[in-house]
Structures are given as structure tokens and as C-alpha cells.
C-alpha atoms as a PDB file:
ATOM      1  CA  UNK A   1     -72.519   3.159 133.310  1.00  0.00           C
ATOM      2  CA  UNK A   2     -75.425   5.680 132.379  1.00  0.00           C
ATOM      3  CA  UNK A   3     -78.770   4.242 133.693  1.00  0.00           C
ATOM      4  CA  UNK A   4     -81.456   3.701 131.138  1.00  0.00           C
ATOM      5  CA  UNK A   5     -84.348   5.401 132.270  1.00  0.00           C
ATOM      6  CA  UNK A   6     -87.675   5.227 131.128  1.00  0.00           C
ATOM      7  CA  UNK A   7     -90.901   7.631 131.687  1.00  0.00           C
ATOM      8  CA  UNK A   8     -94.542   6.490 130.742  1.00  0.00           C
ATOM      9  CA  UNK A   9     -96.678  10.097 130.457  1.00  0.00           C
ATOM     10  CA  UNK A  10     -93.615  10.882 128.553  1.00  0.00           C
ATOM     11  CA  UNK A  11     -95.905  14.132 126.316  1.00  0.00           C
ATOM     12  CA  UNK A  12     -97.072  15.329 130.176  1.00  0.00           C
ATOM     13  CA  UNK A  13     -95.900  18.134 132.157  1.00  0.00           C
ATOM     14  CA  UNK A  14     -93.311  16.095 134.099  1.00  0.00           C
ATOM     15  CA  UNK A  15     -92.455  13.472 131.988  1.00  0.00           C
ATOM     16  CA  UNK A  16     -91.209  15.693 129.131  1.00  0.00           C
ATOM     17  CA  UNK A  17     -88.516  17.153 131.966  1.00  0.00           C
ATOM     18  CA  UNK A  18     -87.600  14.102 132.360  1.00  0.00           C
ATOM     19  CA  UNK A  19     -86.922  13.559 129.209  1.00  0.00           C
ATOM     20  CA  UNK A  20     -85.114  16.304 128.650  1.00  0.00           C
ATOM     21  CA  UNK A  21     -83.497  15.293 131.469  1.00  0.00           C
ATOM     22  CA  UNK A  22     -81.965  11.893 129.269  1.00  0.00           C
ATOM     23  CA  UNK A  23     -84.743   9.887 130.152  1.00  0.00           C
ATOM     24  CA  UNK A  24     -86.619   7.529 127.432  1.00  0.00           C
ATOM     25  CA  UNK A  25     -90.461   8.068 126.648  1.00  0.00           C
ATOM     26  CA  UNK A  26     -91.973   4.513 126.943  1.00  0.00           C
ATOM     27  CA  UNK A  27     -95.362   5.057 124.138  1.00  0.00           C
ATOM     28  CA  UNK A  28     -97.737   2.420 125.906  1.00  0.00           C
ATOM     29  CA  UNK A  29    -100.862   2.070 126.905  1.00  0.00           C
ATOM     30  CA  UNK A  30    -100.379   0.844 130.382  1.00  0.00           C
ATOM     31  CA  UNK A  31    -104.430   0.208 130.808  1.00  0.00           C
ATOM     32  CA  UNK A  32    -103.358  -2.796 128.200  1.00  0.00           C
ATOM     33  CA  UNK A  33    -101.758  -5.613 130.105  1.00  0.00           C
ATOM     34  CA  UNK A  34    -101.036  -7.954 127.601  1.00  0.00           C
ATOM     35  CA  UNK A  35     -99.110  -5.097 126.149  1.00  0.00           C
ATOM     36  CA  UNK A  36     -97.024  -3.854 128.708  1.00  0.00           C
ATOM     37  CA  UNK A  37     -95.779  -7.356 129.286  1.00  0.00           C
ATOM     38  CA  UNK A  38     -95.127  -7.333 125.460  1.00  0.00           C
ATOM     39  CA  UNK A  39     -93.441  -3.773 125.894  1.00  0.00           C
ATOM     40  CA  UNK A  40     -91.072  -4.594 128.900  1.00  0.00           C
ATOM     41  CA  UNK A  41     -90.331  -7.995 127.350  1.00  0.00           C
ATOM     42  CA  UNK A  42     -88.696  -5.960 124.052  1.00  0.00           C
ATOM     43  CA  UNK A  43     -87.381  -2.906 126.006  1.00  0.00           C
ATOM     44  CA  UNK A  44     -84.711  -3.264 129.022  1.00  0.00           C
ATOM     45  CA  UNK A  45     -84.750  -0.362 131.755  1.00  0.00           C
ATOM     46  CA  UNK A  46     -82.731   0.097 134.900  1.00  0.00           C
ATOM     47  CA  UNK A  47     -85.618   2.447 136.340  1.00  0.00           C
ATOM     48  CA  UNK A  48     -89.488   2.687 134.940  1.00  0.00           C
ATOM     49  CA  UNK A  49     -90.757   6.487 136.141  1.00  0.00           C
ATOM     50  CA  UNK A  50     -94.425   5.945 136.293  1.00  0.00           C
ATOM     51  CA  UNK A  51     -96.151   9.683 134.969  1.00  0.00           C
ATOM     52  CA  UNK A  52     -99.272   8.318 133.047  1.00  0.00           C
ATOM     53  CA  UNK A  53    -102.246   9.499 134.837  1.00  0.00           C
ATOM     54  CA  UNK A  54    -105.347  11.482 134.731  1.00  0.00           C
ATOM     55  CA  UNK A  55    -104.409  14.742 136.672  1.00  0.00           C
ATOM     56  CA  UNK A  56    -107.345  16.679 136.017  1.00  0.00           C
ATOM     57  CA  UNK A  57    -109.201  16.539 139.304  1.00  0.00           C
ATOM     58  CA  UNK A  58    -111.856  18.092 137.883  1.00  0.00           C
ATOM     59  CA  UNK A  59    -112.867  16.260 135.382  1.00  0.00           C
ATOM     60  CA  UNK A  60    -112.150  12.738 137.538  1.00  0.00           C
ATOM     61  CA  UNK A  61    -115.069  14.195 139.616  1.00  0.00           C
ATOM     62  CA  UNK A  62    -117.229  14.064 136.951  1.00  0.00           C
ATOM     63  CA  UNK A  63    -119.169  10.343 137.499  1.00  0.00           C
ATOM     64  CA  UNK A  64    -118.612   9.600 133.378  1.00  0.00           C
ATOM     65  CA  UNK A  65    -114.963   9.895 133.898  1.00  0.00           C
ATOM     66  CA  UNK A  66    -114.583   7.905 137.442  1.00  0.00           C
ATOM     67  CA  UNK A  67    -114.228   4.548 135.274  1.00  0.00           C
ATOM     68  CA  UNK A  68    -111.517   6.030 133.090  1.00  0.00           C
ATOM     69  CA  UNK A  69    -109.713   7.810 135.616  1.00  0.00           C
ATOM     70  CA  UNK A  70    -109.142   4.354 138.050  1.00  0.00           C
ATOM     71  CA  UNK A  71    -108.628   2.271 134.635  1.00  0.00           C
ATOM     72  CA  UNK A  72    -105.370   5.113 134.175  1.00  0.00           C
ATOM     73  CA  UNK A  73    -104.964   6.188 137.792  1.00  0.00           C
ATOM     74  CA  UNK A  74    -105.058   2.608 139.318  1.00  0.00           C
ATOM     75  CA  UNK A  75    -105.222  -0.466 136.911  1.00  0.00           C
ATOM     76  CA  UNK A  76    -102.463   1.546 134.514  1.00  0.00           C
ATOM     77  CA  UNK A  77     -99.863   1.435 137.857  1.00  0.00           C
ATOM     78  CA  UNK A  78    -100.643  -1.800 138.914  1.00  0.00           C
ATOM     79  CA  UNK A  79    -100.490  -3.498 135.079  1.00  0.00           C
ATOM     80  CA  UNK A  80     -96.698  -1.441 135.082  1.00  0.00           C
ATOM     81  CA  UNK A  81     -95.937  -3.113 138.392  1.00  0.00           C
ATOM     82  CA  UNK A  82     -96.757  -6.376 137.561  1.00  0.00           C
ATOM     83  CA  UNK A  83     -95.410  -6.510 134.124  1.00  0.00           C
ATOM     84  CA  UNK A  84     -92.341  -4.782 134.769  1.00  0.00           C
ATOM     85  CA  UNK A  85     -89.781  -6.760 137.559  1.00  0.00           C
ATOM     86  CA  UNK A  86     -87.078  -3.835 137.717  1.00  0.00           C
ATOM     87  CA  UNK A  87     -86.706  -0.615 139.646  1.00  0.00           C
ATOM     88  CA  UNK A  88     -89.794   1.689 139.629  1.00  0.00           C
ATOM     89  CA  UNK A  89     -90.534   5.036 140.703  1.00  0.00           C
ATOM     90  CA  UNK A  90     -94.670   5.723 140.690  1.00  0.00           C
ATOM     91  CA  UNK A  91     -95.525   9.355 140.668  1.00  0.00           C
ATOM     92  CA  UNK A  92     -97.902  10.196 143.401  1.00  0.00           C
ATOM     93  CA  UNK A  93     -99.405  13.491 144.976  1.00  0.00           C
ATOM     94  CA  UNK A  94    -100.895  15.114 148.266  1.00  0.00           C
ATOM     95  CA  UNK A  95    -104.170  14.068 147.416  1.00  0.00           C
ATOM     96  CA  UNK A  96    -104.224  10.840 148.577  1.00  0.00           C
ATOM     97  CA  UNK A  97    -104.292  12.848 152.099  1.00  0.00           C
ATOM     98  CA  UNK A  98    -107.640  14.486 153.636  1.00  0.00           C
ATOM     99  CA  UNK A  99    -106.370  18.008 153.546  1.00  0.00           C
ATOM    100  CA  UNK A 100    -106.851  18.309 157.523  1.00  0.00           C
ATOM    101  CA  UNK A 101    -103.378  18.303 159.077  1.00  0.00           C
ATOM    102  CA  UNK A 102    -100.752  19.282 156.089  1.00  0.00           C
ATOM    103  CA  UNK A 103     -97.416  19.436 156.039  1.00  0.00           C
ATOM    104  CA  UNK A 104     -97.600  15.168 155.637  1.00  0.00           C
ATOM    105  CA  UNK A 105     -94.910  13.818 156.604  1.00  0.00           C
ATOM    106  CA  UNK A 106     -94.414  10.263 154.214  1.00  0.00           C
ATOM    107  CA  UNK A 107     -95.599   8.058 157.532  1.00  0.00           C
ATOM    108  CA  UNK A 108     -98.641   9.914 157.233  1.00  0.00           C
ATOM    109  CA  UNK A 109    -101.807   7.776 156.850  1.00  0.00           C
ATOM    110  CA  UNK A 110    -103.404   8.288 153.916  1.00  0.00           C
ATOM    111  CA  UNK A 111    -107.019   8.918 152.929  1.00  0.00           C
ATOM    112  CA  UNK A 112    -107.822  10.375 149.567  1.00  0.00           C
ATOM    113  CA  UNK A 113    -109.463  13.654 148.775  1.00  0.00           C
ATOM    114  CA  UNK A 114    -112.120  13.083 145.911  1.00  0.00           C
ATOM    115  CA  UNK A 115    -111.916  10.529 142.863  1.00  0.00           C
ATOM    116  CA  UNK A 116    -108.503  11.695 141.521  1.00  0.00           C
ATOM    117  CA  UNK A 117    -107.207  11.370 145.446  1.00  0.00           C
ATOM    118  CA  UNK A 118    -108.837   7.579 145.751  1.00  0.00           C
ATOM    119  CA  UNK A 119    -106.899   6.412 142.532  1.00  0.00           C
ATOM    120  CA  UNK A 120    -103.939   7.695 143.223  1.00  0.00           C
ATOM    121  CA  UNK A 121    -104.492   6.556 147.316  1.00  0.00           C
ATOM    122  CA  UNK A 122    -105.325   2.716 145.546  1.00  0.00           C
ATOM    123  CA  UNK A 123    -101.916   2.865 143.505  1.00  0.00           C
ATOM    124  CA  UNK A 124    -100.085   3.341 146.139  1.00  0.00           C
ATOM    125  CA  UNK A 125    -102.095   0.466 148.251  1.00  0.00           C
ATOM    126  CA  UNK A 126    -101.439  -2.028 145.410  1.00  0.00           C
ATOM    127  CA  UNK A 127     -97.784  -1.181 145.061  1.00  0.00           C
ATOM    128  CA  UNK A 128     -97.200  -1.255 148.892  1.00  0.00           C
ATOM    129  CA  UNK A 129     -95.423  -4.542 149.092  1.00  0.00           C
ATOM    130  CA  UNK A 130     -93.636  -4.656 145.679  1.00  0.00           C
ATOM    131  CA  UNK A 131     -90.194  -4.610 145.998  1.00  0.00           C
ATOM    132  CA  UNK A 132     -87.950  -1.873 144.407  1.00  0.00           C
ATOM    133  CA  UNK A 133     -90.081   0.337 144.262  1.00  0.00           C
ATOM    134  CA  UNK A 134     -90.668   4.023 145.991  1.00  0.00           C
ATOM    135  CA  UNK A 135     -93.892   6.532 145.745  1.00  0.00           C
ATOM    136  CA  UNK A 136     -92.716   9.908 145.073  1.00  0.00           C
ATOM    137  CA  UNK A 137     -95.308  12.496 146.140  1.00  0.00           C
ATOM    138  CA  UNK A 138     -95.279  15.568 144.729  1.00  0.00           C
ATOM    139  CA  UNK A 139     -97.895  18.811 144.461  1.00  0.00           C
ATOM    140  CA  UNK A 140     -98.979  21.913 142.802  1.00  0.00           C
ATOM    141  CA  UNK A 141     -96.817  21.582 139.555  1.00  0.00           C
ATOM    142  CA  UNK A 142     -96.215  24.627 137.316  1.00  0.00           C
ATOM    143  CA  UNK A 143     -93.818  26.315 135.158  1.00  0.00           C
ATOM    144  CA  UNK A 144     -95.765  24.683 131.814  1.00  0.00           C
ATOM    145  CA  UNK A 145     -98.036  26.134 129.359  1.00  0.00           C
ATOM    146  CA  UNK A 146    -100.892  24.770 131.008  1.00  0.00           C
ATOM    147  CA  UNK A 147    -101.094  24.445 134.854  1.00  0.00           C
ATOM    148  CA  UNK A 148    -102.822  26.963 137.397  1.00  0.00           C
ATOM    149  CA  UNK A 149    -100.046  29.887 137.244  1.00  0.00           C
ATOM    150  CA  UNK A 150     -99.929  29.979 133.658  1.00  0.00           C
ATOM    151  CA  UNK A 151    -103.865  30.331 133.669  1.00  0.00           C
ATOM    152  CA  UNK A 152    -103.778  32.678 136.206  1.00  0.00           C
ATOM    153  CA  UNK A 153    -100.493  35.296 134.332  1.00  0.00           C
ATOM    154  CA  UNK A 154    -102.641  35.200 131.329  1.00  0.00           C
ATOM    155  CA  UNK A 155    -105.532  35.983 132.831  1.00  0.00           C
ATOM    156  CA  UNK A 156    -103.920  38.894 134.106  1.00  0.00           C
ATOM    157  CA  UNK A 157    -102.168  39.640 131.157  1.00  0.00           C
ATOM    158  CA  UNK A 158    -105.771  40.086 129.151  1.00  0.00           C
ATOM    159  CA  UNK A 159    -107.274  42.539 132.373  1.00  0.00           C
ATOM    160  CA  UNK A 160    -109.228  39.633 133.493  1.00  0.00           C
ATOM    161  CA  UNK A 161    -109.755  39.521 137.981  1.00  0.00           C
ATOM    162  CA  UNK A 162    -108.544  36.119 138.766  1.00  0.00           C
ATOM    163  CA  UNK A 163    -109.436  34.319 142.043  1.00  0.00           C
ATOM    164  CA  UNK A 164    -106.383  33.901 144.864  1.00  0.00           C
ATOM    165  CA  UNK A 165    -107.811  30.950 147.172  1.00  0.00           C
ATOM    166  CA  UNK A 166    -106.290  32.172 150.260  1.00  0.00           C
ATOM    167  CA  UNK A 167    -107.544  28.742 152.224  1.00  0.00           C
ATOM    168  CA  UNK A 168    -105.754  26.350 149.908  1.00  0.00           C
ATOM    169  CA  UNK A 169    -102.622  25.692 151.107  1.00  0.00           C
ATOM    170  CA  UNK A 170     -99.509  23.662 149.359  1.00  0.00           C
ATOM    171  CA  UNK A 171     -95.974  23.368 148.128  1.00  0.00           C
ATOM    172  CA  UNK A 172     -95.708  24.989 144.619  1.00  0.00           C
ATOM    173  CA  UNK A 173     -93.470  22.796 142.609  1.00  0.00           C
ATOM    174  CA  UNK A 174     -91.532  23.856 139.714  1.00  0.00           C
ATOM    175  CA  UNK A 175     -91.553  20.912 137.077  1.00  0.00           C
ATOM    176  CA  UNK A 176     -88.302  21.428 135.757  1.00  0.00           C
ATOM    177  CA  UNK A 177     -86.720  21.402 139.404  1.00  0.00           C
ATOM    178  CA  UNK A 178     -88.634  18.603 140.104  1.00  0.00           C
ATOM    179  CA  UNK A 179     -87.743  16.747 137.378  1.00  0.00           C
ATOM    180  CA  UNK A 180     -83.752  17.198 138.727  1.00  0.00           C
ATOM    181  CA  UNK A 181     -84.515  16.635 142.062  1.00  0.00           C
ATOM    182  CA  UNK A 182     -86.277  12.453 140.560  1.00  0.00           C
ATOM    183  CA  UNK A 183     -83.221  12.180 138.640  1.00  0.00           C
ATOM    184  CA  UNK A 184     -81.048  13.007 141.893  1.00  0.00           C
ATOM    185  CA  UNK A 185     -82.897  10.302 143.556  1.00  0.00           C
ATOM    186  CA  UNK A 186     -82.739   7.842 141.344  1.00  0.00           C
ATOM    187  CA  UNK A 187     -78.517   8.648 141.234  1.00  0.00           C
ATOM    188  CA  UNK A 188     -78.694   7.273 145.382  1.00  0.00           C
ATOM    189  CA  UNK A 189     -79.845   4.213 144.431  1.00  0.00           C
ATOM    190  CA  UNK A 190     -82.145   3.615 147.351  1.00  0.00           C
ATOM    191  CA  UNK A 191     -85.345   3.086 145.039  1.00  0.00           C
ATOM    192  CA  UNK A 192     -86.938   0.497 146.854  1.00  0.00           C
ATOM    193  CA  UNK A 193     -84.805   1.020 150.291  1.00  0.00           C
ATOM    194  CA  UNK A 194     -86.876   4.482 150.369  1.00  0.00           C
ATOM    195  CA  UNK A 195     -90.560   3.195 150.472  1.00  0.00           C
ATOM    196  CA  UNK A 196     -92.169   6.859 149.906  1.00  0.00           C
ATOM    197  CA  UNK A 197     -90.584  10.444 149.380  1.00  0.00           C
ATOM    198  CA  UNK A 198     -91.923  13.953 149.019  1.00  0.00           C
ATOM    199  CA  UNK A 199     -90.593  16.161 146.403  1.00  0.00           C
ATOM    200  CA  UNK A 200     -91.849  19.539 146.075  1.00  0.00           C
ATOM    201  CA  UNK A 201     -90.981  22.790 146.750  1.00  0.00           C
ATOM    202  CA  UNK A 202     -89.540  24.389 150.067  1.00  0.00           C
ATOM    203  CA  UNK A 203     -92.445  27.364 150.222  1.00  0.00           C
ATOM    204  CA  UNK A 204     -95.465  26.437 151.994  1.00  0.00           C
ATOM    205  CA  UNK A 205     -98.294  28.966 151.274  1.00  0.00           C
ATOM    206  CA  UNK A 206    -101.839  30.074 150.560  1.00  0.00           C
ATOM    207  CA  UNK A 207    -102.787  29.875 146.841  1.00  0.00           C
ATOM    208  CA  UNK A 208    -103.145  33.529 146.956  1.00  0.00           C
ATOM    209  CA  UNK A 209    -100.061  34.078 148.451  1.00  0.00           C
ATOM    210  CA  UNK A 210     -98.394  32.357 145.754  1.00  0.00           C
ATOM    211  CA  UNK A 211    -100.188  33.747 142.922  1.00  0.00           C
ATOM    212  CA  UNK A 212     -99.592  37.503 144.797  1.00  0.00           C
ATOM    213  CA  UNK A 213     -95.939  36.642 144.625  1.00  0.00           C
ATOM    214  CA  UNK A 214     -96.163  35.762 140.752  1.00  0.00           C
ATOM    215  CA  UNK A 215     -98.003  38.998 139.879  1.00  0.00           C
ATOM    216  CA  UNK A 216     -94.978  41.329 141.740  1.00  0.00           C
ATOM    217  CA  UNK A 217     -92.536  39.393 139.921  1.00  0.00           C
ATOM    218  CA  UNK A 218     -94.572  39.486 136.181  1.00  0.00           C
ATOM    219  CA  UNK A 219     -95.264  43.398 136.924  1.00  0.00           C
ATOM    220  CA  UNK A 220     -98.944  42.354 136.925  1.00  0.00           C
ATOM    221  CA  UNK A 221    -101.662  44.767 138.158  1.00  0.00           C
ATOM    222  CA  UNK A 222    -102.227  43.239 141.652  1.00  0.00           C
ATOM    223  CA  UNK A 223    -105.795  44.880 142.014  1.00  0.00           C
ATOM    224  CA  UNK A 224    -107.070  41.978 139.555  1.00  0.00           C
ATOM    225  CA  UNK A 225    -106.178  39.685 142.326  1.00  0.00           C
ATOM    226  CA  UNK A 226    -109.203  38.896 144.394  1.00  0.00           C
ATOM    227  CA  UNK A 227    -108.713  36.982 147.451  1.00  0.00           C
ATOM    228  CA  UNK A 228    -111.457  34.383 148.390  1.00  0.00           C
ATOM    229  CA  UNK A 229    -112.416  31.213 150.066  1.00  0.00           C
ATOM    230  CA  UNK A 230    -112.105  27.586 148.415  1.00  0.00           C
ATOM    231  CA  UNK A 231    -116.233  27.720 149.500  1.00  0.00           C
ATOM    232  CA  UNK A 232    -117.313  30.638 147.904  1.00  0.00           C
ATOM    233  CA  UNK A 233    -116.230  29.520 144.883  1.00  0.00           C
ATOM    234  CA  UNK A 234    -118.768  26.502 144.976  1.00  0.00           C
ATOM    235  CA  UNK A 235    -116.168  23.979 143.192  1.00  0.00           C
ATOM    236  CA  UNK A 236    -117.539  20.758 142.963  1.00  0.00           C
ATOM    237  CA  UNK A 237    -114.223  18.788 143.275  1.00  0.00           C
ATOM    238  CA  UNK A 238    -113.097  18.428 147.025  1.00  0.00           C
ATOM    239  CA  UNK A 239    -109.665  19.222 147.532  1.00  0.00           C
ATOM    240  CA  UNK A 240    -106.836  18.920 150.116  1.00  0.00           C
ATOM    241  CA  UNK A 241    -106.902  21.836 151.718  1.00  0.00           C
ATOM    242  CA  UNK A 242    -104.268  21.873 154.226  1.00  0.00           C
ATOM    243  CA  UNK A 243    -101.955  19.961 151.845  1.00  0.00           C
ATOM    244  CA  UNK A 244     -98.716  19.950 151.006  1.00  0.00           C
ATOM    245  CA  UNK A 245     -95.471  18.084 152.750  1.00  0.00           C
ATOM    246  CA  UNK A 246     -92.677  17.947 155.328  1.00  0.00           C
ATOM    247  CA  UNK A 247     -89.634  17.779 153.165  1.00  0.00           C
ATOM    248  CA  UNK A 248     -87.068  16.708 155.948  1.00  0.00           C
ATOM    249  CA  UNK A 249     -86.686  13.051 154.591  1.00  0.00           C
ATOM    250  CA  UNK A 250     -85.575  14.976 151.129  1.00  0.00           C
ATOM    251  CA  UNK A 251     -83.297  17.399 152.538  1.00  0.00           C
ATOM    252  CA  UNK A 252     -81.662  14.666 154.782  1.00  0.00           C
ATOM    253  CA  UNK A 253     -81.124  13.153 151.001  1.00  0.00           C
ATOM    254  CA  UNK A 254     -79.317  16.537 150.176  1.00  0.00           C
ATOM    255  CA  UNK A 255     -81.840  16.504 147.304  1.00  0.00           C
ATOM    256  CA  UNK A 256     -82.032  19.641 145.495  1.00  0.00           C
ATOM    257  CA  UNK A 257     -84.856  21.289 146.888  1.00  0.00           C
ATOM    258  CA  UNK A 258     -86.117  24.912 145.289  1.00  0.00           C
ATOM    259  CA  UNK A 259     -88.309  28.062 146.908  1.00  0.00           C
ATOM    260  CA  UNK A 260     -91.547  28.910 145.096  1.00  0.00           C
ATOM    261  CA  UNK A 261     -89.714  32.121 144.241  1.00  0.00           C
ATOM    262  CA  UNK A 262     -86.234  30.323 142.450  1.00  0.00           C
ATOM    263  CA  UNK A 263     -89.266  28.570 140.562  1.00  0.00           C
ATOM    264  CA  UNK A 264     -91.177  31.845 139.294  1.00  0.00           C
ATOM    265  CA  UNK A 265     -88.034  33.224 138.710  1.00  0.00           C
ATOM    266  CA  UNK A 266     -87.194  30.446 136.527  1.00  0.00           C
ATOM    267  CA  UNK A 267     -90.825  31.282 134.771  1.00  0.00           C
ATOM    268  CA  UNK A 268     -90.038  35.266 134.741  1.00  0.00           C
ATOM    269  CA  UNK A 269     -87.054  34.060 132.871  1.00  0.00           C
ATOM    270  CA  UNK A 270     -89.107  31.910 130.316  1.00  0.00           C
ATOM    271  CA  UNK A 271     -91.847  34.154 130.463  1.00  0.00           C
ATOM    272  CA  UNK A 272     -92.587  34.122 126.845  1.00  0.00           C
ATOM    273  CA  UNK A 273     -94.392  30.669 127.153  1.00  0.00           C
ATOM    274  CA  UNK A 274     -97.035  32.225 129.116  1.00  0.00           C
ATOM    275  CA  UNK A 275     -97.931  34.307 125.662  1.00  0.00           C
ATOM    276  CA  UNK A 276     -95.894  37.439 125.846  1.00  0.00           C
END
């Protein structure tokens, strides 16, 4: 029997994969107890896939958006948790590490990086000893319309220099293989048996490596691609710097797992969402 699978964030970057993937979009507003008890009270699912969250770690750094970010980030997970009793999968990310000592391994300890990193870090606390459940980290998501690569290709497209960080380091994660390697998961039936998983992708590099990759395989002029230092860019938002994950617990899953160049080949492919 097909599982019924449902996504909250179902309009975000992931959470429309999934559904095109044959999962359900749950519309809720999970800040709202009273109505996600209502909601999971009318609406059966085998397996909730948490995805609502503020991802914009920039604007979570801002102090007018801290409240909003842990009433989403923190309060929406734990309202899910407690209103829903059945399987559930909470989307998570590298930030809830310092950024010292990546790859993190999922036994890593956790300390998060910034405001975003602290509500996702406090999710993951409160969820810690609910059963059937598993945190699935993940990082560095592109292959939409709107995520640092596409910024970055149409940047270049319109002759603009665009900045390579070449001391942030990560997993780039295509959302689309992502999205099959959750749904892959969730097939083993071991949500709950597996406390905490990385997903992401298999190539571990520099932000300016990766970017210097995309521009060879977009035909891009590569002289517009400045290489500089997370510092001298004087971002306000902390970030992980050494991020990113040891994907052995996946791959001992046979999980599919995809290079950063499968997923940019996947984009070339595409390429017309990025405007041409």
C-alpha cells in the first residue's frame, strides 16, 4: 500500500519536490496549535515531512525578525510534534553546528551558528525524545529559481562580478535529488529507528569552487568571478564555515546520493529557469 505522505512548506524549495514527488501539501499554520491538532485530527498521514521554516539566515539575524523566526523555526516543529502522534521527518540543516570542524558526522554535538542556527539547534532539542521521528540535515540547496546559484548564473548572465567565498565550505545539494533521496528513506522504514541523517550532496567544496564549476558548465565568463574571504565581505549573519557532512550513515543506507556536478548538470539541462 502507497504511503500517504504529507509536507508542511509544501510552496518552498523542497517541499514542492516532494510533492512532485506524490507527496500531499498540508496548508497550515503550524505556529497555530489549536489548529494543527484540528488539522491532524481531519487528515490521516503515514509520514508528516516537516519543511515550514524561515530559511533566510539573513533576515533571522535581523533582531525584528528573531521572534518570528523561533515562533516558525521552533514553536512551528514542536506544535507539529505534539499534535501529530505518527511518523515524522523534521527538516534540519548544518547550521545548528559551529562551522569549526565540518564534515559532521550525525553524533556530532551541536551548537548553532547565528539565530536561524539556534532555532533550528532548539527543534531538534525539543524533538530529541519523541518517538518516530528522525532529523534529516541537509545544506546548501539549489537547482530553484531562487537560491545562491541561481543568483549568482544571472548575475553573470547580465556582466555583473559576483563574489566566490572561497572560505565557506559545504555540500551543495540539488533539491530535486534531495527530494528522492527523503522519499528513499522514508521507503526503509526506519523513521524513528534512525534518530538523525545527513542528506546532501557527495562534493565537499569552497563556495567558489562550486560556483567556478557552474560558470564552465553555463559557458559563463569566469573573469566575473572574484574570489574572496567570508570577512571581507563584512556580512552581518555568522555562518558555518567549515560546514557541511559525513555522508557514510547515508551511503551505508544505499541512499541515492548525487555529485555537485550530476546536480548542475541537472540545472544546465533546465537552464531556462535561470532566465535564458
Amino acid at each position: 500500500m502507497n504511503k500517504i505522505i504529507g509536507v508542511t512548506g509544501a510552496n518552498g524549495r523542497l517541499g514542492t519536490a516532494l510533492v512532485q514527488l506524490g507527496a500531499v501539501p498540508i496548508v497550515l499554520n503550524i505556529t497555530d496549535f489549536s489548529a494543527c491538532v484540528d488539522h491532524f485530527r481531519e487528515f490521516q498521514y503515514d509520514v508528516v515531512i516537516n519543511c515550514a521554516a524561515k530559511t533566510d539566515v539573513d533576515w533571522c539575524q535581523k533582531p525584528e525578525n528573531t521572534s518570528e523566526t523561533i515562533q516558525v523555526n521552533t514553536l512551528g516543529a514542536i506544535n507539529i510534534s505534539e499534535a501529530y502522534a505518527g511518523n515524522l521527518i523534521q527538516l534540519s540543516t548544518d547550521f545548528v553546528f559551529d562551522g569549526k570542524s565540518g564534515k559532521y558526522s550525525e553524533s556530532a554535538q551541536i551548537s548553532g551558528t547565528g539565530v536561524y542556527g539556534f532555532s533550528k539547534e532548539l527543534a531538534e532539542s525539543a524533538l530529541e525524545y519523541r518517538s518516530d521521528t528522525t532529523v534529516i540535515r541537509t545544506t546548501q540547496i539549489f537547482g530553484t529559481k531562487n537560491d545562491f546559484l541561481s543568483r549568482a548564473l544571472l548575475k553573470a548572465m547580465n556582466h555583473q562580478e559576483v563574489m566566490g567565498i572561497d572560505n565557506l565550505y559545504g555540500n551543495p545539494t540539488h533539491v530535486e535529488f534531495l527530494a528522492v533521496a527523503i522519499m528513499s528513506f522514508i521507503s526503509l522504514d526506519r523513521i524513528g529507528d534512525i534518530r538523525f541523517l545527513h542528506l546532501a550532496g557527495t562534493s565537499y567544496l569552497s563556495r567558489y569552487e562550486f560556483l567556478k564549476q557552474a560558470f564552465l558548465k553555463f559557458g559563463l565568463d569566469i573573469t566575473l568571478l572574484k574570489k574572496v574571504s567570508y570577512e571581507s565581505l563584512n556580512i552581518p549573519t555568522p555562518r558555518p564555515l567549515l560546514g557541511g557532512f559525513d555522508l557514510s550513515l547515508a551511503r551505508k543506507l544505499k541512499l541515492p546520493l548525487y555529485s555537485a556536478e550530476g546536480g548542475l548538470e541537472k540545472c544546465f539541462k533546465n537552464w531556462s529557469r535561470y532566465g535564458k
